[in-house]
Protein backbone atom coordinates (compact mmCIF):
# COMPACT_ATOMS: atom_id res chain seq x y z
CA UNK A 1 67.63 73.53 206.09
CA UNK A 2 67.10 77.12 205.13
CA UNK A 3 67.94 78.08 201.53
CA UNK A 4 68.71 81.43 200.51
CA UNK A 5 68.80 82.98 196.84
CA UNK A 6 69.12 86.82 196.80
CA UNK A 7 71.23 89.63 194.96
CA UNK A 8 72.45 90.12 198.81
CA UNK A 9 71.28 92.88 201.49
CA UNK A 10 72.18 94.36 204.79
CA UNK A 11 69.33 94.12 206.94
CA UNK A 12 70.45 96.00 210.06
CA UNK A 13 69.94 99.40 212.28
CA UNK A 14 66.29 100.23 209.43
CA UNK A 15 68.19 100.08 206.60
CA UNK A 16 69.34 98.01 203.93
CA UNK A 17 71.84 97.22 201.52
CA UNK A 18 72.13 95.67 198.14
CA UNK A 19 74.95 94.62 196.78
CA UNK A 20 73.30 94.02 192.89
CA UNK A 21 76.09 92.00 191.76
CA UNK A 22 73.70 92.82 188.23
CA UNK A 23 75.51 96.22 188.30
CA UNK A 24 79.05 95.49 188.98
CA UNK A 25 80.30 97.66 186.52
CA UNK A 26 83.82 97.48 184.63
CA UNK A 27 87.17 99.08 183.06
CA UNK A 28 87.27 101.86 181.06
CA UNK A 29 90.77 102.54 179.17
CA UNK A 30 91.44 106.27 180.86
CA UNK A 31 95.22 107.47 180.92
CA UNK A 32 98.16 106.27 179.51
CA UNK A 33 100.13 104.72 182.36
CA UNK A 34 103.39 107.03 183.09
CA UNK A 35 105.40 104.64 184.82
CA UNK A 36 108.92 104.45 182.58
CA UNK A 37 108.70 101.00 180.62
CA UNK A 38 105.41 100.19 181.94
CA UNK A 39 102.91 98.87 179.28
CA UNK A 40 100.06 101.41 178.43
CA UNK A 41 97.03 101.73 180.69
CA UNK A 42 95.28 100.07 177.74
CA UNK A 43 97.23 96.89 177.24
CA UNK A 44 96.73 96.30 180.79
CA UNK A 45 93.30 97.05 181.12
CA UNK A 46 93.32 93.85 178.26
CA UNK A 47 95.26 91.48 179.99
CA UNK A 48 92.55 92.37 183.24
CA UNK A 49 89.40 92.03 180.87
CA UNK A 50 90.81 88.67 179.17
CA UNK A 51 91.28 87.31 182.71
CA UNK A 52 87.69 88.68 183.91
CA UNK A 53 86.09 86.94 181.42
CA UNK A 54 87.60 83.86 181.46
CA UNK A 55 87.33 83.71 185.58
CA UNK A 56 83.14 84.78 184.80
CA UNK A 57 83.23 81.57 182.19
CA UNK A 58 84.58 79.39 185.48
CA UNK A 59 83.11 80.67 188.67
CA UNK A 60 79.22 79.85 187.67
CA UNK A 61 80.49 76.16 187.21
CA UNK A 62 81.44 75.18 190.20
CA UNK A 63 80.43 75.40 194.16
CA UNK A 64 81.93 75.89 197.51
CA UNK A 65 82.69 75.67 201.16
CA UNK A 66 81.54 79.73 202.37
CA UNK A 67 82.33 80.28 206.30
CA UNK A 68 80.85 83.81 207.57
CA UNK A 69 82.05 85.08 210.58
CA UNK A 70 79.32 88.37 211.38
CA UNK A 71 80.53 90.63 214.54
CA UNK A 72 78.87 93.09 215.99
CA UNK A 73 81.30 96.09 217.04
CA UNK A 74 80.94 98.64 219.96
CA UNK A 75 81.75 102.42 219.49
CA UNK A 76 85.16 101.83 220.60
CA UNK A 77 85.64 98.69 218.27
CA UNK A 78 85.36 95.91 220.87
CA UNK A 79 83.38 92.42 219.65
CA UNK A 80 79.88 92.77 221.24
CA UNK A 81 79.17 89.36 219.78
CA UNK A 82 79.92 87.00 217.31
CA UNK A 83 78.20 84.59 215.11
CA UNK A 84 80.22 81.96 212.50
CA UNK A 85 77.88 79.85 210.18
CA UNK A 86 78.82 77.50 206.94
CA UNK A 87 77.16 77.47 203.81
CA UNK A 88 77.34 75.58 200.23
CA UNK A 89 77.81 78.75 197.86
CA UNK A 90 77.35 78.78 194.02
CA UNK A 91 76.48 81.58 191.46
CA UNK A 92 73.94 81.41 189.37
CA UNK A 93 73.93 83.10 186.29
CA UNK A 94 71.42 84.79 184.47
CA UNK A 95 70.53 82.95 180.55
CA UNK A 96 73.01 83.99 177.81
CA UNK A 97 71.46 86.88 175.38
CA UNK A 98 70.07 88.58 178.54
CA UNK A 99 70.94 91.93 180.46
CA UNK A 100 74.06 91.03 182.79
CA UNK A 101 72.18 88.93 186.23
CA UNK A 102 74.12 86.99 188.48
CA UNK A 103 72.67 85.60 192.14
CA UNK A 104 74.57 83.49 195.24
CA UNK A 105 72.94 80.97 196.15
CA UNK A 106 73.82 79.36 199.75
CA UNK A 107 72.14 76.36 201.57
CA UNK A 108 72.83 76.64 205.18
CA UNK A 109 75.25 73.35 206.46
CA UNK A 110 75.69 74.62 210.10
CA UNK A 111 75.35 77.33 212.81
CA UNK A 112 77.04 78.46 215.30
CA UNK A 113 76.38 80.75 218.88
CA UNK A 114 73.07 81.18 220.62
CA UNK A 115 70.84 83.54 218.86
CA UNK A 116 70.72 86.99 220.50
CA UNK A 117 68.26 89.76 219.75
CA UNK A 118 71.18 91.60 218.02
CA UNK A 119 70.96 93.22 215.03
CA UNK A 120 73.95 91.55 212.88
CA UNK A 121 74.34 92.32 209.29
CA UNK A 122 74.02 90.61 206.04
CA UNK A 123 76.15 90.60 203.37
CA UNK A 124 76.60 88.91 199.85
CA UNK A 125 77.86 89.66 196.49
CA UNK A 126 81.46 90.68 197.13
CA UNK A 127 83.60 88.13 196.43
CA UNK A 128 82.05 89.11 192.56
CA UNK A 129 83.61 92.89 193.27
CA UNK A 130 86.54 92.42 190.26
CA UNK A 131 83.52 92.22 187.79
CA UNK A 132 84.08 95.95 188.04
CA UNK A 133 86.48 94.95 185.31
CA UNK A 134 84.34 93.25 182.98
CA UNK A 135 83.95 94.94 179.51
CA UNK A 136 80.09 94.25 180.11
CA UNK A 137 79.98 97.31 182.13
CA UNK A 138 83.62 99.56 181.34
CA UNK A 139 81.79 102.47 180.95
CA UNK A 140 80.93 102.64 184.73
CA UNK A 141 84.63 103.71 185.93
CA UNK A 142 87.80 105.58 185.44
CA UNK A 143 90.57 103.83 185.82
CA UNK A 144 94.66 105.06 186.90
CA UNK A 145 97.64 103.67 186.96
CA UNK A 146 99.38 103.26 190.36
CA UNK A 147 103.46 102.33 191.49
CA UNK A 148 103.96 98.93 191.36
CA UNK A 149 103.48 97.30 194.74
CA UNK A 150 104.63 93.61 196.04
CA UNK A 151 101.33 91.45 197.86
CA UNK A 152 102.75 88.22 199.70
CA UNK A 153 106.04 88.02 198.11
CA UNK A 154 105.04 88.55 194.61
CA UNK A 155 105.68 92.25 192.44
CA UNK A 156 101.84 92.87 191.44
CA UNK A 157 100.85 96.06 189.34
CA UNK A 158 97.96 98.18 190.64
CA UNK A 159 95.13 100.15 188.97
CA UNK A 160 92.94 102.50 190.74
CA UNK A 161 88.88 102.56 189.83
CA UNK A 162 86.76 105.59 190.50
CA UNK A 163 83.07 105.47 189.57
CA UNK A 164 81.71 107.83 186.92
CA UNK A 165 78.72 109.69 188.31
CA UNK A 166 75.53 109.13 186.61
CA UNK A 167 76.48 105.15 185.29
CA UNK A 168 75.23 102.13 186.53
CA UNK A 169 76.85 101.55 190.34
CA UNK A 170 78.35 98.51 190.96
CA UNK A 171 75.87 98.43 193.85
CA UNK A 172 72.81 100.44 195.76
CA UNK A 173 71.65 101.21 199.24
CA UNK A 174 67.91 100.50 199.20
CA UNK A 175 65.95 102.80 202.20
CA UNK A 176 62.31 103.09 202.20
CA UNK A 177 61.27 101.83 198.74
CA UNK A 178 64.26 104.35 196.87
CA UNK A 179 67.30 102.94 195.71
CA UNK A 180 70.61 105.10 195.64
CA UNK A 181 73.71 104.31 193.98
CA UNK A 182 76.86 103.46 195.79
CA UNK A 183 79.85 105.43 194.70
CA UNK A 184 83.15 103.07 194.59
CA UNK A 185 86.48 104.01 194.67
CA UNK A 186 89.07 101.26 195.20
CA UNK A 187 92.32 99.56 194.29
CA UNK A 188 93.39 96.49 192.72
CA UNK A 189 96.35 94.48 192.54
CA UNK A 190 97.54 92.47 189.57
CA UNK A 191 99.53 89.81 188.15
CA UNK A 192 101.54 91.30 185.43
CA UNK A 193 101.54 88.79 183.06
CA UNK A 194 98.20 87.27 182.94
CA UNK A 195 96.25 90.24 184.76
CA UNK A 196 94.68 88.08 187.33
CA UNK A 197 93.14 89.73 189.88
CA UNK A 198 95.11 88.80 193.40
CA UNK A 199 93.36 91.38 195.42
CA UNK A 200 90.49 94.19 195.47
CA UNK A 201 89.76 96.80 198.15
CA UNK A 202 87.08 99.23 197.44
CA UNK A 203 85.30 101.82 199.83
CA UNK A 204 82.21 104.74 199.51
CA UNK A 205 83.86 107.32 197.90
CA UNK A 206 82.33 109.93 200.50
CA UNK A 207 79.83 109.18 203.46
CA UNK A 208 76.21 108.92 202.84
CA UNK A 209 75.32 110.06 206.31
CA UNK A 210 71.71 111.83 205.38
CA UNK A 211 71.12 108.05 204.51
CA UNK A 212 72.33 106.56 207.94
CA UNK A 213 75.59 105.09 206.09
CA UNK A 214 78.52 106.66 207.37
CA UNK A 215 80.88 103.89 206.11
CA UNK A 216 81.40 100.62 204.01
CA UNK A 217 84.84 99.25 203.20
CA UNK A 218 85.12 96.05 201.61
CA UNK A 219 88.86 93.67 200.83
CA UNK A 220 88.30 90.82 198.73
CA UNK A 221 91.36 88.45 198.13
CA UNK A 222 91.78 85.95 195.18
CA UNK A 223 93.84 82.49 195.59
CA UNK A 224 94.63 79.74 192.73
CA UNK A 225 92.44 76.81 192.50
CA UNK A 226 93.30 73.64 191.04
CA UNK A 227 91.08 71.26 189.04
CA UNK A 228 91.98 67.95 187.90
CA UNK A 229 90.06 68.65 184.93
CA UNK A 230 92.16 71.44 183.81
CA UNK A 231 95.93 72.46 183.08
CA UNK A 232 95.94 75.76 184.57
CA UNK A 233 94.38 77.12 187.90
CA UNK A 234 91.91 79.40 188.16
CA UNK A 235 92.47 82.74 190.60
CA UNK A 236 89.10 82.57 192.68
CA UNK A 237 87.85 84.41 195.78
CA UNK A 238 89.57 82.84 199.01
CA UNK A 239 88.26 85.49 201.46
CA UNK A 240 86.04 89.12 201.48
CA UNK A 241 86.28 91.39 204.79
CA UNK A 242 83.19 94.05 204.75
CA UNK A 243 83.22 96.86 207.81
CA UNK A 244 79.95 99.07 207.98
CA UNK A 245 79.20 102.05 210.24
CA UNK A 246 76.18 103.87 210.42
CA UNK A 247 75.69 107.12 213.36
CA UNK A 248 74.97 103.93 216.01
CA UNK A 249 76.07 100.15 214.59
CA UNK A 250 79.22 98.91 213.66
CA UNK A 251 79.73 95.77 212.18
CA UNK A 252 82.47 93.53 210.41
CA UNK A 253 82.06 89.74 208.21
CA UNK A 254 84.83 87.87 207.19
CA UNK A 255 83.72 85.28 204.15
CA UNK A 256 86.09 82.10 203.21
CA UNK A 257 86.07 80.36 200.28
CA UNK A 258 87.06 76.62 200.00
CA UNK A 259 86.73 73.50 198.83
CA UNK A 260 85.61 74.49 195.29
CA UNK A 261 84.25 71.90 193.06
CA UNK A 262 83.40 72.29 189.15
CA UNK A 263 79.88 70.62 188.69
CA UNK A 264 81.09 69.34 185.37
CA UNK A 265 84.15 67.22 186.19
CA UNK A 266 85.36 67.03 189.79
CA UNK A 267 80.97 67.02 191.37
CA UNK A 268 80.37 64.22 189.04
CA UNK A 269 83.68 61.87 189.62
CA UNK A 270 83.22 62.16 193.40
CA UNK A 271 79.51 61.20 192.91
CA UNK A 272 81.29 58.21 190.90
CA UNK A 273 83.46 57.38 193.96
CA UNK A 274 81.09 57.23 196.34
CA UNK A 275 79.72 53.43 197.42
């Protein structure tokens, strides 16, 4: 089967995209928030980083179940066609005492849909977009209090990110041998008390149509996993929607996220179970 280790690219319409999960940039402590008996912009940004880190001490541990579900899109936003493939996922992480490096690694399990000579697009690296909150990288973006909101039931507190021109992007279009930074500006929403990350919905803070990208909108959304090997879930990515338009292709992938495993504990005992 076909194995594929990359930092992720869109390979599409001449150009292509890197998402260089190496770059994900994080929080910087900007205002003080202004809602009335909301906890400072600071002490927020804390409970976020605390849950960052601990979710970037999990995630390279264990594997997954990734479906990908690439569409090609008309003018008019009707499916042109469609093609859904399965892959084992992990991370791999670059060694400790080293400049920031993370990579996805999938091995192909299944494919489905004839293959047409269509031009589909490619993409990896965002289910890793809250990493824009890692202190690794918090001088990359500002960062703003918004109203509280409520996401599938639950009240959730939001923060809005805005990248700080001339830092490290969280990402890079790559044309022609040049690389040019991406410019994110997005949202995410929050668990008050721990400051896990439920969801994240980021977009190019202006076109870059002299490059051929007139848009690129990404929603990434974060569920609770359970291991037996552990008291307390873990909020991991369950899905990541990207949409990309340039003057004459339009495209949208869904990625899910399932049946994680940790290498360490729950990889080894089914090996164990097995006859």
């Amino acid at each position: 089967m076909p194995h594929e280790t990359s930092h992720g690219r869109y390979d599409a319409g001449g150009w292509k995209y890197f998402a260089l999960a190496a770059c994900l940039s994080s929080l910087l402590a900007a205002l003080p928030a202004t809602c009335a008996g909301a906890p400072p912009l600071s002490e927020i940004l804390g409970r976020v980083t605390h849950a960052v880190e601990r979710f970037w001490a999990t995630f390279p541990d264990v594997d997954c179940t990734e479906q990908v579900l690439q569409t090609k899109l008309d003018a008019g936003g009707k499916i042109i066609y469609q093609q859904q493939s399965q892959y084992d996922f992990l991370i791999l992480v670059g060694p400790p005492n080293e400049e920031f490096s993370l990579n996805e690694s999938r091995l192909l399990q299944k494919q489905g849909g004839k293959s047409k000579n269509i031009p589909l697009l490619v993409t990896n690296g965002f289910s890793m977009l809250l990493l824009v909150f890692h202190p690794y990288f918090q001088s990359s973006f500002e960062f703003e209090r918004l109203p509280d909101d409520a996401l599938d039931g639950h009240s959730v507190m939001r923060l809005r990110f805005q990248h700080v021109k001339g830092t490290r992007s969280p990402s890079a279009l790559q044309l022609r041998g040049r690389t040019y930074p991406l410019e994110w500006t997005g949202t995410a929403w929050i668990e008050p008390e721990t400051g896990e990350i439920r969801r994240i919905e980021a977009a190019l803070s202006a076109p870059m149509d002299d490059l051929g990208l007139h848009l690129l909108h990404c929603d990434v959304r974060y569920a609770p996993v359970h291991f037996s090997s552990a008291t307390a879930d873990f909020w991991l990515p369950q899905s990541a929607e990207i949409e990309a338009e340039t003057p004459r292709q339009h495209w949208r992938n869904v990625h899910r996220f399932s049946d994680y495993k940790r290498f360490s504990t729950d990889a080894k005992e089914a090996q164990r179970t097995q006859p």
